[in-house]
C-alpha atoms as a PDB file:
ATOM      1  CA  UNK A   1     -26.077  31.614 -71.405  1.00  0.00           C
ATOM      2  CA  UNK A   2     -26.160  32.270 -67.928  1.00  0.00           C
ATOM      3  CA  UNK A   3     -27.079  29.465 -65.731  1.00  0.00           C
ATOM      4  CA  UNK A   4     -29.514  30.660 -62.368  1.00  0.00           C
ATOM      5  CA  UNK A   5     -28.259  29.140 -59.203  1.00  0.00           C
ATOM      6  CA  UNK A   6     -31.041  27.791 -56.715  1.00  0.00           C
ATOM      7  CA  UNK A   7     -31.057  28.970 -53.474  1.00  0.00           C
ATOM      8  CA  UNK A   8     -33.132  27.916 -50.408  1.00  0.00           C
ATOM      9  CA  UNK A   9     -34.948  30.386 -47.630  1.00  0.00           C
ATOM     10  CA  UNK A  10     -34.275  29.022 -44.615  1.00  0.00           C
ATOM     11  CA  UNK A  11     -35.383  29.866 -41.070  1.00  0.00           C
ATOM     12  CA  UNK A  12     -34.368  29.355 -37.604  1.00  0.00           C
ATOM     13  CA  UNK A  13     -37.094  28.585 -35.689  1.00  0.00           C
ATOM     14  CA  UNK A  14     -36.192  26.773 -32.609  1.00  0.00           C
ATOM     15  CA  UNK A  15     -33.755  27.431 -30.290  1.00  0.00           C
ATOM     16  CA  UNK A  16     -30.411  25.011 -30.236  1.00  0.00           C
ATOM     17  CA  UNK A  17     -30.164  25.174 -25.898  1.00  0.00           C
ATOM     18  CA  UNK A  18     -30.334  21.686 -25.070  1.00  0.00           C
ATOM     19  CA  UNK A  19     -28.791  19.859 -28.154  1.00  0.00           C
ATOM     20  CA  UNK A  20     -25.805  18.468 -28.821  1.00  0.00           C
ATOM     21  CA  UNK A  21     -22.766  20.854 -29.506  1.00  0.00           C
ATOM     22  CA  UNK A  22     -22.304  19.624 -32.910  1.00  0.00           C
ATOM     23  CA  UNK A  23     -25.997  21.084 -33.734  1.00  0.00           C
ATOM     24  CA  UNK A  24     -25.028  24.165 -32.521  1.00  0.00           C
ATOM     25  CA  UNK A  25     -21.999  24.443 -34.680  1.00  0.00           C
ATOM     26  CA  UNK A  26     -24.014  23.608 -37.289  1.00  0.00           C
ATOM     27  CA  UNK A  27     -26.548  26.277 -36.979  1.00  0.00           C
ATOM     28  CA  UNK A  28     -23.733  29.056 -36.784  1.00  0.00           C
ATOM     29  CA  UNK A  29     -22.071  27.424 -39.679  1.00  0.00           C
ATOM     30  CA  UNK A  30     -25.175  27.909 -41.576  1.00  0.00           C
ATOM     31  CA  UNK A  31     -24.911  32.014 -40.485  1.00  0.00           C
ATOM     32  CA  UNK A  32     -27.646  32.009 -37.754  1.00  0.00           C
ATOM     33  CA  UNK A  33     -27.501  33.865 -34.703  1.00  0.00           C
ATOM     34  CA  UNK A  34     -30.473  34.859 -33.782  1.00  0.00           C
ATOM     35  CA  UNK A  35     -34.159  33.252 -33.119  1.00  0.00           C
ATOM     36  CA  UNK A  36     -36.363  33.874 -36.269  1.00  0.00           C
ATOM     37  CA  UNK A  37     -33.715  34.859 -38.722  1.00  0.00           C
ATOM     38  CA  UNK A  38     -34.025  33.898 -42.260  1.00  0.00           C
ATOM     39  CA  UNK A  39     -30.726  33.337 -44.480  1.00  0.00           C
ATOM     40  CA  UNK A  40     -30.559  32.675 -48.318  1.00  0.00           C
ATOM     41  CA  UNK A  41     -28.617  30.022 -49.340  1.00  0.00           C
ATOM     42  CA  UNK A  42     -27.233  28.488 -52.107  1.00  0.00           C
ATOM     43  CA  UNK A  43     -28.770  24.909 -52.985  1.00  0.00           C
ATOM     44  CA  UNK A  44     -25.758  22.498 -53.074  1.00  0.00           C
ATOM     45  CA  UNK A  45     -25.836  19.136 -51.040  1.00  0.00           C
ATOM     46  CA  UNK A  46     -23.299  20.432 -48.571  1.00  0.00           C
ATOM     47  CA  UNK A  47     -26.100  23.050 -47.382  1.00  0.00           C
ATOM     48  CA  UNK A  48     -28.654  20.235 -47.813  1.00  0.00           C
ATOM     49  CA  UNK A  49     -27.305  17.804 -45.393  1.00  0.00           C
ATOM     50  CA  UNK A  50     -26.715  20.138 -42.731  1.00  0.00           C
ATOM     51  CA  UNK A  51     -30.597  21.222 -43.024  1.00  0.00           C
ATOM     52  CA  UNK A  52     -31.036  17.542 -42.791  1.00  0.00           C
ATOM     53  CA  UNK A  53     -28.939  17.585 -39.768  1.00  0.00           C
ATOM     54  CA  UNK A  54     -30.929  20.252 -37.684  1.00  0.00           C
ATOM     55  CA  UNK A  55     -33.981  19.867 -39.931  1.00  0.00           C
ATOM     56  CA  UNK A  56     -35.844  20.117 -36.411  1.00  0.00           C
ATOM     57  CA  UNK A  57     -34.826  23.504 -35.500  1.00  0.00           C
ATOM     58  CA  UNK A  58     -34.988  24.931 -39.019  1.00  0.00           C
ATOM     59  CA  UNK A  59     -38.141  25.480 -41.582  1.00  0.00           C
ATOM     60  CA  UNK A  60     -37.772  25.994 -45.550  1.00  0.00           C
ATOM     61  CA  UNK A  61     -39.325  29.072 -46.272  1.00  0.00           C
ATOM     62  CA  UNK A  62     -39.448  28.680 -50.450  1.00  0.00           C
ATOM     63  CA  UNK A  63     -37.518  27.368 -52.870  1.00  0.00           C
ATOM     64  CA  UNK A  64     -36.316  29.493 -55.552  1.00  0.00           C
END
């Protein structure tokens, strides 16, 4: 039986000039570099709170 991991569609959306550094670490940590990227991500809570973190500079596309 083969158990489906969640993932979340996330994208940047607002740009990180301006905020504090740990923000921007957290936006590269979740593999943005660019404006209007979208990554796929695995749902686990480690992902989850650093959305929560920079929740203002990043939408959630869908849920899978």
């Amino acid at each position: 039986m083969a158990t489906e991991t969640k993932t979340l569609r996330i994208k940047y959306t607002k740009s990180a000039i301006g905020y504090e550094k740990d923000q921007k670490a957290t936006i590269a940590a979740l593999g943005f570099t660019k404006l209007n990227q979208t990554r796929e991500l695995q749902d686990t809570p480690s992902v989850r709170g650093m959305i929560r973190k920079v929740s203002h500079l990043v939408v959630i596309v869908e849920s899978k």
